[in-house]
PDB file of N, CA and C in Angstrom:
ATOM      1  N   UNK A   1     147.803  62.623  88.607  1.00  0.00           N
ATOM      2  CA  UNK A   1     146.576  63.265  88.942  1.00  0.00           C
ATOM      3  C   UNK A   1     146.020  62.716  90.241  1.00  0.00           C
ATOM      4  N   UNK A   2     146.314  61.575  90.225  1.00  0.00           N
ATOM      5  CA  UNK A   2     145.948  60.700  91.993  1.00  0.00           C
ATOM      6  C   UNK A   2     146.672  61.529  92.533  1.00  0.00           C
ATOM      7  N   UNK A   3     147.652  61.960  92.625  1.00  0.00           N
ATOM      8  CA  UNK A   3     148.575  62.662  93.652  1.00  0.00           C
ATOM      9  C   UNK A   3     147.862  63.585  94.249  1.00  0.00           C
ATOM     10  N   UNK A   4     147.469  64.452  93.202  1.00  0.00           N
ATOM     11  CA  UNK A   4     146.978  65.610  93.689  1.00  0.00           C
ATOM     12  C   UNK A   4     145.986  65.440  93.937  1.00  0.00           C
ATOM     13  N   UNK A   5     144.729  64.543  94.124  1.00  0.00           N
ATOM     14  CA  UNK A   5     143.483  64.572  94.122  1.00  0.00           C
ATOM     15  C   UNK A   5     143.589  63.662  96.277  1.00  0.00           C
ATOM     16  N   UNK A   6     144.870  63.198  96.380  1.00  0.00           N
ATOM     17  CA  UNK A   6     144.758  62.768  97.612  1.00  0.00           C
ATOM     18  C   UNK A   6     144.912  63.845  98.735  1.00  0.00           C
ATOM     19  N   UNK A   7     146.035  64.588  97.867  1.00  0.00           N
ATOM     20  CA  UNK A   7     146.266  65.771  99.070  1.00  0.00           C
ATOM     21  C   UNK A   7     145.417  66.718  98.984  1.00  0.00           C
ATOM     22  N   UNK A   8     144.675  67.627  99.779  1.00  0.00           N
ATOM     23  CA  UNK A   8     143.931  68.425 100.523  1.00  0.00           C
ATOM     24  C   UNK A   8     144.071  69.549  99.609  1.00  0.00           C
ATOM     25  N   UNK A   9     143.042  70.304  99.307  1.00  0.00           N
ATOM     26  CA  UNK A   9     143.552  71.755  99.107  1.00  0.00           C
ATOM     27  C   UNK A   9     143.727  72.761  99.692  1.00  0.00           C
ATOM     28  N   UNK A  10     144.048  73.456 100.357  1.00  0.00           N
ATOM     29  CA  UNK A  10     144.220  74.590 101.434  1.00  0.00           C
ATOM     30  C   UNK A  10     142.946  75.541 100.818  1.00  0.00           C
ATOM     31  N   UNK A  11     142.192  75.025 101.950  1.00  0.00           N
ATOM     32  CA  UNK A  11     140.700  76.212 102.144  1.00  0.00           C
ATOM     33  C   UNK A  11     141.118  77.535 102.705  1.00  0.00           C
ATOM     34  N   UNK A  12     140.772  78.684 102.327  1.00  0.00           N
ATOM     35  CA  UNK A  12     141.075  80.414 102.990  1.00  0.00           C
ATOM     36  C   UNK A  12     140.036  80.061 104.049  1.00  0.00           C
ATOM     37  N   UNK A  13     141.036  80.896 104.882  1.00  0.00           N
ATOM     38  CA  UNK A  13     140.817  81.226 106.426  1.00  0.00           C
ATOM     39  C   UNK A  13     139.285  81.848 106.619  1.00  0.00           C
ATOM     40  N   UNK A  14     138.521  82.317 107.172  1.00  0.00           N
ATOM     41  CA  UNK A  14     137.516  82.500 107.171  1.00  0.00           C
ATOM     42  C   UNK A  14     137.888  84.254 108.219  1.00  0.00           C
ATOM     43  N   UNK A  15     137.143  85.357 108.164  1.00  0.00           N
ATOM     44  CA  UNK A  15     137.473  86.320 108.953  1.00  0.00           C
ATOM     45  C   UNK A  15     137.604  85.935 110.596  1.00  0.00           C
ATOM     46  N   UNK A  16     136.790  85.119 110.715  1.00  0.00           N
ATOM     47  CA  UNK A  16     136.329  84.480 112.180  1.00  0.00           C
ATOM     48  C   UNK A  16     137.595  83.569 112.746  1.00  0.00           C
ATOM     49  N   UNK A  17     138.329  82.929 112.051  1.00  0.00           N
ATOM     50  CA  UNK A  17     139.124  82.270 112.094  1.00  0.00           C
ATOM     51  C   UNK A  17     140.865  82.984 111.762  1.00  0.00           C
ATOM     52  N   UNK A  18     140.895  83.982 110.690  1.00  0.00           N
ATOM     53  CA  UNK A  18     141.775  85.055 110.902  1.00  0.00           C
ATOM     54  C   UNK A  18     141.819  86.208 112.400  1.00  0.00           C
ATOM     55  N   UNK A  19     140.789  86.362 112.756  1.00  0.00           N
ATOM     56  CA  UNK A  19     140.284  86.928 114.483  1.00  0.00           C
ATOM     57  C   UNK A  19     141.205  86.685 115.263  1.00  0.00           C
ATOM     58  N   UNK A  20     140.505  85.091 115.132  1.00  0.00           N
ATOM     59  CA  UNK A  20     140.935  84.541 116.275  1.00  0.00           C
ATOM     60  C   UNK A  20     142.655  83.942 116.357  1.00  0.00           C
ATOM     61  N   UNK A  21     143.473  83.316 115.328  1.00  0.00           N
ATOM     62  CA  UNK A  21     144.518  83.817 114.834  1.00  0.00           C
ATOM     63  C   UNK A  21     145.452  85.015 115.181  1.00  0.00           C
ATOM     64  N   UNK A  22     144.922  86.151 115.079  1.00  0.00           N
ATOM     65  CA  UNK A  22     145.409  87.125 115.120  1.00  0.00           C
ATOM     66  C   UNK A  22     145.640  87.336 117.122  1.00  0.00           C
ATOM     67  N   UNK A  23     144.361  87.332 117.367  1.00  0.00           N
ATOM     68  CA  UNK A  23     144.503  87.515 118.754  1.00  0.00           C
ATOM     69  C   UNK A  23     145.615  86.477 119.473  1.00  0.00           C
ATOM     70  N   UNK A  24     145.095  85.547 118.990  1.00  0.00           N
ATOM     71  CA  UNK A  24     146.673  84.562 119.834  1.00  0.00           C
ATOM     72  C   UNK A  24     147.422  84.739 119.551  1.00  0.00           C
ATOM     73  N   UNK A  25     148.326  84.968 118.484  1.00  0.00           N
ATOM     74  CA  UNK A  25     149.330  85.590 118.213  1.00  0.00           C
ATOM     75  C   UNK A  25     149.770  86.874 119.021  1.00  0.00           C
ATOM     76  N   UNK A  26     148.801  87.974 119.294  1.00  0.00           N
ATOM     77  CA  UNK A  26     148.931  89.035 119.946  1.00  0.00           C
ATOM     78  C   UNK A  26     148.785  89.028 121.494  1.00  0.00           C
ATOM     79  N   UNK A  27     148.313  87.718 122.023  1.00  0.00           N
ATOM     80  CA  UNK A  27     148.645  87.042 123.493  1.00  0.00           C
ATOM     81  C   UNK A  27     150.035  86.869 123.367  1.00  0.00           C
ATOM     82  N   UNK A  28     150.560  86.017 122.818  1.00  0.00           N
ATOM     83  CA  UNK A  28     151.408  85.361 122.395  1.00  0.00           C
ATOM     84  C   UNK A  28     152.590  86.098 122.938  1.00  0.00           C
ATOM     85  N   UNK A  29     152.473  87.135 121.909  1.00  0.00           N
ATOM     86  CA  UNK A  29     153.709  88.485 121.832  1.00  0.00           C
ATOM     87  C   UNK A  29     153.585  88.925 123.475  1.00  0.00           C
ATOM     88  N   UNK A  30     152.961  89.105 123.604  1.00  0.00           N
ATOM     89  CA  UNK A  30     152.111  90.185 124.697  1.00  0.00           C
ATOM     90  C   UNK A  30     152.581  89.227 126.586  1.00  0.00           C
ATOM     91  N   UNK A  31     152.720  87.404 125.935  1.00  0.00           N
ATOM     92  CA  UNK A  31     153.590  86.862 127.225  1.00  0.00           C
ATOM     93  C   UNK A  31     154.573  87.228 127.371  1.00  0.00           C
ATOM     94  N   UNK A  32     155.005  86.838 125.824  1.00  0.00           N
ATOM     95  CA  UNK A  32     156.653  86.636 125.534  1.00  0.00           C
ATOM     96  C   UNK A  32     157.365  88.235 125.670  1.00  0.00           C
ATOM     97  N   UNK A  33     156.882  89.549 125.700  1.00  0.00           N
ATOM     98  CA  UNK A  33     157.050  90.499 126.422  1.00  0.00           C
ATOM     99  C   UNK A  33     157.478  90.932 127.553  1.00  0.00           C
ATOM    100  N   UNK A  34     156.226  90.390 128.110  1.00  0.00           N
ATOM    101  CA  UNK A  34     156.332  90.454 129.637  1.00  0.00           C
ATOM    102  C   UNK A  34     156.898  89.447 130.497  1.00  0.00           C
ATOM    103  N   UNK A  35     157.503  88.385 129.829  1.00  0.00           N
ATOM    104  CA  UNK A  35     158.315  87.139 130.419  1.00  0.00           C
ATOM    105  C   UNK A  35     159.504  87.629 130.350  1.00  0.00           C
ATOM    106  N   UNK A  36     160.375  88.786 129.574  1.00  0.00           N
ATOM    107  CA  UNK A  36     161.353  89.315 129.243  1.00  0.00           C
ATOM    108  C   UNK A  36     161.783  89.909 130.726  1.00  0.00           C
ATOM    109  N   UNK A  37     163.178  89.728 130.693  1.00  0.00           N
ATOM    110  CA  UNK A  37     163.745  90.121 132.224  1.00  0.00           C
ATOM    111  C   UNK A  37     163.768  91.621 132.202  1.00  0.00           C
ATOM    112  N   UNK A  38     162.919  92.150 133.360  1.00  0.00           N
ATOM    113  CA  UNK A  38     163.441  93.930 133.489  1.00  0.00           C
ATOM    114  C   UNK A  38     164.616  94.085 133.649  1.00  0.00           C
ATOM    115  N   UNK A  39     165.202  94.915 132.731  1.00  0.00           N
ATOM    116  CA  UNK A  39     166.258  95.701 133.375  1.00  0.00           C
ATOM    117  C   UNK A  39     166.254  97.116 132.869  1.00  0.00           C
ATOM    118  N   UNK A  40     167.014  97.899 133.691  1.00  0.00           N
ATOM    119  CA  UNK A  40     167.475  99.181 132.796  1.00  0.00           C
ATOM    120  C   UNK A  40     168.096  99.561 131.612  1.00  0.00           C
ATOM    121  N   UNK A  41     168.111 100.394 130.917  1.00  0.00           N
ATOM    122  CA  UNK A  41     169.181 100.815 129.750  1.00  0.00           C
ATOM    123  C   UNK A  41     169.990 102.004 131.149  1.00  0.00           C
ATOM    124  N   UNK A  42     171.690 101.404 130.823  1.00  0.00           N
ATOM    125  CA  UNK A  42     172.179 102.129 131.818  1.00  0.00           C
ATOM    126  C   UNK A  42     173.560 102.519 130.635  1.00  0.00           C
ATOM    127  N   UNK A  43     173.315 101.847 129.532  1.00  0.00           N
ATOM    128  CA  UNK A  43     174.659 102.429 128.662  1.00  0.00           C
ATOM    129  C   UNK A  43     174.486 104.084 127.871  1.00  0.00           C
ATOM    130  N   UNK A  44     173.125 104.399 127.777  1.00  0.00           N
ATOM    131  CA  UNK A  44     173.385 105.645 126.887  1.00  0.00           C
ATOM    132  C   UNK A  44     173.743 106.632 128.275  1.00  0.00           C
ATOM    133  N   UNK A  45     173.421 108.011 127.639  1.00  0.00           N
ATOM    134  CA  UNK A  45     173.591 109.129 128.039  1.00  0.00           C
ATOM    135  C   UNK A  45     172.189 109.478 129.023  1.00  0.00           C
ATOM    136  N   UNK A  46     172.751 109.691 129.841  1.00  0.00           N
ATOM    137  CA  UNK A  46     171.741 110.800 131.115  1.00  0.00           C
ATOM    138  C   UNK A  46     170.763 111.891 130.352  1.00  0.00           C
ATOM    139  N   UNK A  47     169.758 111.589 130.507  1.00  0.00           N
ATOM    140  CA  UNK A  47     168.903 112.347 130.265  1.00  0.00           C
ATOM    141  C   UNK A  47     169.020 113.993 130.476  1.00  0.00           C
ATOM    142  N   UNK A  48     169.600 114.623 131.605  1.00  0.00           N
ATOM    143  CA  UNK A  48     169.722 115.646 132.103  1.00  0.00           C
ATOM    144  C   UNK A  48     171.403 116.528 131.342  1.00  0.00           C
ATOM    145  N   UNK A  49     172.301 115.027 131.173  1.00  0.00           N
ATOM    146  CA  UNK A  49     173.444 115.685 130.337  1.00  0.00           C
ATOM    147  C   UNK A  49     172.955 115.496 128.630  1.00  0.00           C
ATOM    148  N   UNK A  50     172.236 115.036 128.427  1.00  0.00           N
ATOM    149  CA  UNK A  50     172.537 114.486 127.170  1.00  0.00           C
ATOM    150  C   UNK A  50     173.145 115.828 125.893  1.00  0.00           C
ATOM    151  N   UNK A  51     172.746 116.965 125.933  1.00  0.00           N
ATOM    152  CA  UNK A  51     173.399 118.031 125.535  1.00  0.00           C
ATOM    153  C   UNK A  51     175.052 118.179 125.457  1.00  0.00           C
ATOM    154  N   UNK A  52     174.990 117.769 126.457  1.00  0.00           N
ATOM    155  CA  UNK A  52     177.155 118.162 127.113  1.00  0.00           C
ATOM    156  C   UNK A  52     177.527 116.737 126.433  1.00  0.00           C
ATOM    157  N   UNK A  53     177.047 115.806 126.372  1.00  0.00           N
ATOM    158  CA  UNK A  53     177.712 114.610 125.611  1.00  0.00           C
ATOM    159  C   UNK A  53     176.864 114.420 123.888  1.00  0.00           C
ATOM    160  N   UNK A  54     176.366 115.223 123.601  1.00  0.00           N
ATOM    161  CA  UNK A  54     175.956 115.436 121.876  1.00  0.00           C
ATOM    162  C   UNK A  54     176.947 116.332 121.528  1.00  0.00           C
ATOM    163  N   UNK A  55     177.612 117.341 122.355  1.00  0.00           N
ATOM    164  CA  UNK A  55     178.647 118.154 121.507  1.00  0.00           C
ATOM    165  C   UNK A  55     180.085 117.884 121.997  1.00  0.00           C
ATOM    166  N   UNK A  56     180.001 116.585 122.618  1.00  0.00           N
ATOM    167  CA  UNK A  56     181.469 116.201 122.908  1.00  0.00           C
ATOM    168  C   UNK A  56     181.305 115.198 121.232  1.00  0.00           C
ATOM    169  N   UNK A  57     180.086 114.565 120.427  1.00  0.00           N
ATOM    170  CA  UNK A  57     179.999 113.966 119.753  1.00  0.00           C
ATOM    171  C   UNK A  57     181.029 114.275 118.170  1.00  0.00           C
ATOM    172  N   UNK A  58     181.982 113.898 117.516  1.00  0.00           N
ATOM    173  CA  UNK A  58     182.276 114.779 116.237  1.00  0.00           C
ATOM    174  C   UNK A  58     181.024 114.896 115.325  1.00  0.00           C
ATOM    175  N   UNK A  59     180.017 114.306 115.768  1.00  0.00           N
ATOM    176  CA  UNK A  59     178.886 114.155 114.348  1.00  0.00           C
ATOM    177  C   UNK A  59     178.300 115.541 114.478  1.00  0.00           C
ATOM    178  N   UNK A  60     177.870 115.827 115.498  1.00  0.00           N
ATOM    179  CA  UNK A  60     177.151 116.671 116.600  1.00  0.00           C
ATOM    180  C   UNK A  60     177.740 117.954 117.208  1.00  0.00           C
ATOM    181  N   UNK A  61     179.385 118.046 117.118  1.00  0.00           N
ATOM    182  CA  UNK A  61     179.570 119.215 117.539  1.00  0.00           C
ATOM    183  C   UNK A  61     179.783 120.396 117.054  1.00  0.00           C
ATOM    184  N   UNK A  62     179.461 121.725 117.583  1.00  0.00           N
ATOM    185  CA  UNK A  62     178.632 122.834 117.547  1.00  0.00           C
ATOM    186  C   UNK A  62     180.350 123.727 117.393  1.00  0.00           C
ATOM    187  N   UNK A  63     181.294 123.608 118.246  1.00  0.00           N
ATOM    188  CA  UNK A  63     182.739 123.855 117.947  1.00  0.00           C
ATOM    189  C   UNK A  63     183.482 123.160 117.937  1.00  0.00           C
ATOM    190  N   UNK A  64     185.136 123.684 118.025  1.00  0.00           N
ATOM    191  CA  UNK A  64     185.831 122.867 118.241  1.00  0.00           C
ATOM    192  C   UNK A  64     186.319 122.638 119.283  1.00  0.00           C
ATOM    193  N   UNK A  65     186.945 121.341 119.587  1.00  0.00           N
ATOM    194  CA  UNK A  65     187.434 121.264 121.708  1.00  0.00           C
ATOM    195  C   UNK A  65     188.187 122.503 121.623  1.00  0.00           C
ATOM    196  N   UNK A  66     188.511 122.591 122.794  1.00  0.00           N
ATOM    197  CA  UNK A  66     189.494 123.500 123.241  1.00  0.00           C
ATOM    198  C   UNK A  66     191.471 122.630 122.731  1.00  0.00           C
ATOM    199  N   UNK A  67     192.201 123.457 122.619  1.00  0.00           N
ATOM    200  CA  UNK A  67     193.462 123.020 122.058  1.00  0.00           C
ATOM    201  C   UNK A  67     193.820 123.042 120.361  1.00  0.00           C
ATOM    202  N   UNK A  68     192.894 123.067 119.872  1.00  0.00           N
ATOM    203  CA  UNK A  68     192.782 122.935 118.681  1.00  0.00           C
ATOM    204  C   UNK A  68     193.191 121.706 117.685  1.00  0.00           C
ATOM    205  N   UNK A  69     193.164 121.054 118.959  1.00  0.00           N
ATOM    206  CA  UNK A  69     193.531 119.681 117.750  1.00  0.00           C
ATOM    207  C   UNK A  69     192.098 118.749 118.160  1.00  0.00           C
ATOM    208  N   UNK A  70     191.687 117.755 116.833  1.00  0.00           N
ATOM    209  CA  UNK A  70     190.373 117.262 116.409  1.00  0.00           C
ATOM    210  C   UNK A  70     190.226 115.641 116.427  1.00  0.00           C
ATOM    211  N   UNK A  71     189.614 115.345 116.737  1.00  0.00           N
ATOM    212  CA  UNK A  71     189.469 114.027 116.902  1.00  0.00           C
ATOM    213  C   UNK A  71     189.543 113.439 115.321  1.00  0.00           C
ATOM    214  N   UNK A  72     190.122 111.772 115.169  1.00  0.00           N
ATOM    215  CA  UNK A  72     189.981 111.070 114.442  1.00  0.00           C
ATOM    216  C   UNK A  72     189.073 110.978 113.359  1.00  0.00           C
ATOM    217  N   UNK A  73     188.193 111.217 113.992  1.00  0.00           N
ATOM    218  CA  UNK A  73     187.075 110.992 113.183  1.00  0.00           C
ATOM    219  C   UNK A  73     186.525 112.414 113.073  1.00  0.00           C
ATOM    220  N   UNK A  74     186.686 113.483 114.259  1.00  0.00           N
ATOM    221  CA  UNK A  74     186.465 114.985 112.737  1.00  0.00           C
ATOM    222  C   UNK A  74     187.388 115.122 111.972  1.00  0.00           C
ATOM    223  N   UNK A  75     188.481 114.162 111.878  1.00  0.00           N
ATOM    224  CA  UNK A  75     189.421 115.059 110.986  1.00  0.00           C
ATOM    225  C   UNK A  75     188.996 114.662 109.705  1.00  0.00           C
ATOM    226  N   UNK A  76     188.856 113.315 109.767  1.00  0.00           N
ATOM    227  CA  UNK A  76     187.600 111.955 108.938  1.00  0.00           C
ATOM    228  C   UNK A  76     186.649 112.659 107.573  1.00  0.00           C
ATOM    229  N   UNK A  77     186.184 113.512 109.087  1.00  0.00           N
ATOM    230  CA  UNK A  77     184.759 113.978 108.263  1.00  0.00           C
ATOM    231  C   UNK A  77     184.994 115.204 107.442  1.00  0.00           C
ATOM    232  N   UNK A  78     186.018 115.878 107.841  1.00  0.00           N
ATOM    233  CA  UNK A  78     186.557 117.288 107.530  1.00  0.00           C
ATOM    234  C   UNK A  78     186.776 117.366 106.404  1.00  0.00           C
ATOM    235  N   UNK A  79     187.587 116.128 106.284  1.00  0.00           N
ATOM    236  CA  UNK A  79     188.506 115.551 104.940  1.00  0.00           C
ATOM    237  C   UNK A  79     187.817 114.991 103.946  1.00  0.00           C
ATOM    238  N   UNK A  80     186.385 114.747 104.569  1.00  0.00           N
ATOM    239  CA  UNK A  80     185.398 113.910 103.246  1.00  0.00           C
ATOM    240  C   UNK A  80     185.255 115.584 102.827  1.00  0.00           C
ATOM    241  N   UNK A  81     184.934 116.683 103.192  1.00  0.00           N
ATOM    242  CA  UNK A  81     183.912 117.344 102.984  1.00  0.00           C
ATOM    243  C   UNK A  81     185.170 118.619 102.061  1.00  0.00           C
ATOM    244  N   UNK A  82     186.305 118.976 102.890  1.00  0.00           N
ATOM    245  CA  UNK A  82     187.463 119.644 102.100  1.00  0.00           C
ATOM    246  C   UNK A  82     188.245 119.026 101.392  1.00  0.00           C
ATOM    247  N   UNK A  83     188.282 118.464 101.588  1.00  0.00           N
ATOM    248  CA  UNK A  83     190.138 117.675 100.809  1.00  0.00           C
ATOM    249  C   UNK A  83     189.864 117.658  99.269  1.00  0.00           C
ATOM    250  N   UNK A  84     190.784 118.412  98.703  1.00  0.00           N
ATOM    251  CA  UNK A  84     190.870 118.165  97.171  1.00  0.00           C
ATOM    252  C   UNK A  84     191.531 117.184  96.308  1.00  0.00           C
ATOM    253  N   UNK A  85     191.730 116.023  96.941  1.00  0.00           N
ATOM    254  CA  UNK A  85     191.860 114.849  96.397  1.00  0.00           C
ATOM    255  C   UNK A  85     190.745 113.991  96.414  1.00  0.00           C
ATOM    256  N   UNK A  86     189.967 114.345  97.405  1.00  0.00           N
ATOM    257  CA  UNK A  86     188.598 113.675  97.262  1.00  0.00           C
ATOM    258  C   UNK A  86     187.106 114.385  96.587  1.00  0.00           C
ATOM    259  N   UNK A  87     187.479 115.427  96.595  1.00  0.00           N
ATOM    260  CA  UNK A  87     186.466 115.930  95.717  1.00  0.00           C
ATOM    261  C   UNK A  87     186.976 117.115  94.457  1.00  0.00           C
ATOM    262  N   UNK A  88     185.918 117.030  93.716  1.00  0.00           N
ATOM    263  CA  UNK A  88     186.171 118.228  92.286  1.00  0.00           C
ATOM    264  C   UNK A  88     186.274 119.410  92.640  1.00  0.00           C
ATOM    265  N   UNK A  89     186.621 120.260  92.180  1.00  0.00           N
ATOM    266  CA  UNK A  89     186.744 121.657  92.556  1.00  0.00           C
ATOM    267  C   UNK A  89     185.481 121.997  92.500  1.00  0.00           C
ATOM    268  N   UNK A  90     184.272 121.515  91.322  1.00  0.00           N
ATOM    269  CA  UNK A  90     183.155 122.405  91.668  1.00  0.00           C
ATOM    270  C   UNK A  90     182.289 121.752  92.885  1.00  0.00           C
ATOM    271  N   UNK A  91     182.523 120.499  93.180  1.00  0.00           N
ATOM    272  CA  UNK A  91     182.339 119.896  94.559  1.00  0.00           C
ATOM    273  C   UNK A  91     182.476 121.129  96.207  1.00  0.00           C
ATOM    274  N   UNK A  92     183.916 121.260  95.968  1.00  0.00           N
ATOM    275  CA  UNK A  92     184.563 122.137  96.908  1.00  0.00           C
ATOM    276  C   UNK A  92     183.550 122.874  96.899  1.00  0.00           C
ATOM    277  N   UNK A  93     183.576 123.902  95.727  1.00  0.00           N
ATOM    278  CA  UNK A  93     183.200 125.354  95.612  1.00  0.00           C
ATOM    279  C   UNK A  93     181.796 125.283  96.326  1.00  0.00           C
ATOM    280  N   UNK A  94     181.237 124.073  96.038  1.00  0.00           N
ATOM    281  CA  UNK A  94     180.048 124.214  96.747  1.00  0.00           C
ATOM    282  C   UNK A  94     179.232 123.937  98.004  1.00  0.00           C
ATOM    283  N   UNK A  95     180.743 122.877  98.334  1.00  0.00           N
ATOM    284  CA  UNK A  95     180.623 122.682 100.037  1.00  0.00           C
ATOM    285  C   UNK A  95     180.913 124.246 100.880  1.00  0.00           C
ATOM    286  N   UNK A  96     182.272 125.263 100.321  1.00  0.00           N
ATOM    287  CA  UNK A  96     182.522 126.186 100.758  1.00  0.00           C
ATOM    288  C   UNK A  96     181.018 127.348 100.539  1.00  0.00           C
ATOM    289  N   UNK A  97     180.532 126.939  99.390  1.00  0.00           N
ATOM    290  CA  UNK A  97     179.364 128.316  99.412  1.00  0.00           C
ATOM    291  C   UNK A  97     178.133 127.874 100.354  1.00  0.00           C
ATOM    292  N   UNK A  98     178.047 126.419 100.473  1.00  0.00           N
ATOM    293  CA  UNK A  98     176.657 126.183 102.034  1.00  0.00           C
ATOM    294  C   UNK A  98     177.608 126.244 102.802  1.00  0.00           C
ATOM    295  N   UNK A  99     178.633 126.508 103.522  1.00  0.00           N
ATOM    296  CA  UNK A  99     179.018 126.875 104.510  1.00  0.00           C
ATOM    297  C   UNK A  99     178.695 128.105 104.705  1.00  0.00           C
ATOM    298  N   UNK A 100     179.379 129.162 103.623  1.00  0.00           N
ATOM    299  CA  UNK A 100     178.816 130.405 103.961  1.00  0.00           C
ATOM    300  C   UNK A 100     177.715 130.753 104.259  1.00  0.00           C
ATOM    301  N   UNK A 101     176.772 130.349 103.133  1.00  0.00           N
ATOM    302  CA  UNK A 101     175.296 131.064 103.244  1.00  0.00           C
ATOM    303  C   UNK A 101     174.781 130.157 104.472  1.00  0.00           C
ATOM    304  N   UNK A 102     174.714 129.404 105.198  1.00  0.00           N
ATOM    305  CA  UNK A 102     174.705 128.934 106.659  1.00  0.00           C
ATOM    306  C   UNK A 102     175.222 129.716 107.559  1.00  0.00           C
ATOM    307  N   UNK A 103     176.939 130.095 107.422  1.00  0.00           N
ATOM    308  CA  UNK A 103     177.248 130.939 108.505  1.00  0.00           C
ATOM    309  C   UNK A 103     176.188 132.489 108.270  1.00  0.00           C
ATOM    310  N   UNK A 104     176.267 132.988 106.844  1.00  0.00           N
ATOM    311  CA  UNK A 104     175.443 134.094 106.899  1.00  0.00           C
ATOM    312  C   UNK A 104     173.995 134.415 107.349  1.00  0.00           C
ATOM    313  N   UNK A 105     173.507 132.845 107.466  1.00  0.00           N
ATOM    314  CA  UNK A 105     171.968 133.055 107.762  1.00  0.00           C
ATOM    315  C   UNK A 105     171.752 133.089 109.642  1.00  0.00           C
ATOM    316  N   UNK A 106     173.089 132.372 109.655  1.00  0.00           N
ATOM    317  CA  UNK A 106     173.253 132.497 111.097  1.00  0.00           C
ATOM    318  C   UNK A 106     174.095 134.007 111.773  1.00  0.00           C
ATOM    319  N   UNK A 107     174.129 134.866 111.319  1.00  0.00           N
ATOM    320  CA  UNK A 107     174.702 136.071 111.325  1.00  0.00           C
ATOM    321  C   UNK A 107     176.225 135.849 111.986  1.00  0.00           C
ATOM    322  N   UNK A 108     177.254 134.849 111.455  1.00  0.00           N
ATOM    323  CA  UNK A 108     178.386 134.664 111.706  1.00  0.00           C
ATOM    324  C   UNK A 108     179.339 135.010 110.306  1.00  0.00           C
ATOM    325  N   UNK A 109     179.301 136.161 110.158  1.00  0.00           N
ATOM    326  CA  UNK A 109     179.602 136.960 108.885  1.00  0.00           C
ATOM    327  C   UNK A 109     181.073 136.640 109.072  1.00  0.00           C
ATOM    328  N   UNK A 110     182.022 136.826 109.573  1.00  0.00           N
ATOM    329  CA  UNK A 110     183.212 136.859 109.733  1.00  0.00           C
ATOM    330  C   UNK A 110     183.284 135.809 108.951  1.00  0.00           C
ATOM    331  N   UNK A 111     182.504 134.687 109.370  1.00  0.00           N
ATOM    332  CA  UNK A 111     183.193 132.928 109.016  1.00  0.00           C
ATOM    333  C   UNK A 111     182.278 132.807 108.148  1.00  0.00           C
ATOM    334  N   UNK A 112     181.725 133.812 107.593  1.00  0.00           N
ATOM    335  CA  UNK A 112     180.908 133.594 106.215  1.00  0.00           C
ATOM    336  C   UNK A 112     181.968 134.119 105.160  1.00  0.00           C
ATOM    337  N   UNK A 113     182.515 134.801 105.400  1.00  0.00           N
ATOM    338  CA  UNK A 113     183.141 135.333 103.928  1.00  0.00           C
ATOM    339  C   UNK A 113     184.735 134.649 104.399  1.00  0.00           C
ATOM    340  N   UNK A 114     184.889 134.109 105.456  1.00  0.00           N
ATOM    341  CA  UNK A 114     186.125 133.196 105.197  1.00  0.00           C
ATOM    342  C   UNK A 114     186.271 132.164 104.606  1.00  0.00           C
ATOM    343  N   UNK A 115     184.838 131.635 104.117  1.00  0.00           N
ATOM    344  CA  UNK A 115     185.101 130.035 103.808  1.00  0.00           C
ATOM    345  C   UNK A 115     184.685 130.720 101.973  1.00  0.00           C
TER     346      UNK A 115
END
């Protein structure tokens, strides 16, 4: 009971004292910010292309390249979404029917009643 009666009890902060707390902290940030070296972001995509390199993307693209053969990773994704070793038939059936009613809402009827 001496033990505890030597050490201190931690008094709550007072609002005045949370304030002021807070604000130095938000100096703080606010050096350590602006002490940070400028530089550019020069690795993404050009603002002006960024379109022409979202549908070179497989996540992102709108067709297929030209040649007809698919990148790694659409074939990847193709294969999560068709392949009947990876999914149930009523799986399939129902990836193939939002394809359609997508192509149909998009008036691409042809490739609506193909899938």
């Amino acid at each position: 009971m001496a033990e505890s009666d030597s050490k201190e009890a931690k008094k709550p902060m007072t609002d005045e004292e949370r304030l002021a707390l807070s604000q130095k902290l938000d100096r703080e940030l606010d050096e350590f910010i602006n002490s940070l070296e400028k530089k550019r972001y020069t690795e993404g995509w050009p603002e002006d292309k960024w379109e022409e390199e979202m549908d070179k993307h497989p996540f992102f693209m709108k067709t297929n390249p030209d040649g007809g053969e698919m990148s790694p990773l659409a074939e990847g994704l193709a294969k999560l979404k068709y392949d009947p070793e990876e999914n149930t038939p009523v799986e399939l059936a129902g990836n193939y029917k939002e394809d359609g009613n997508f192509n149909f809402k998009h008036k691409n009827y042809r490739l609506a009643i193909m899938g």
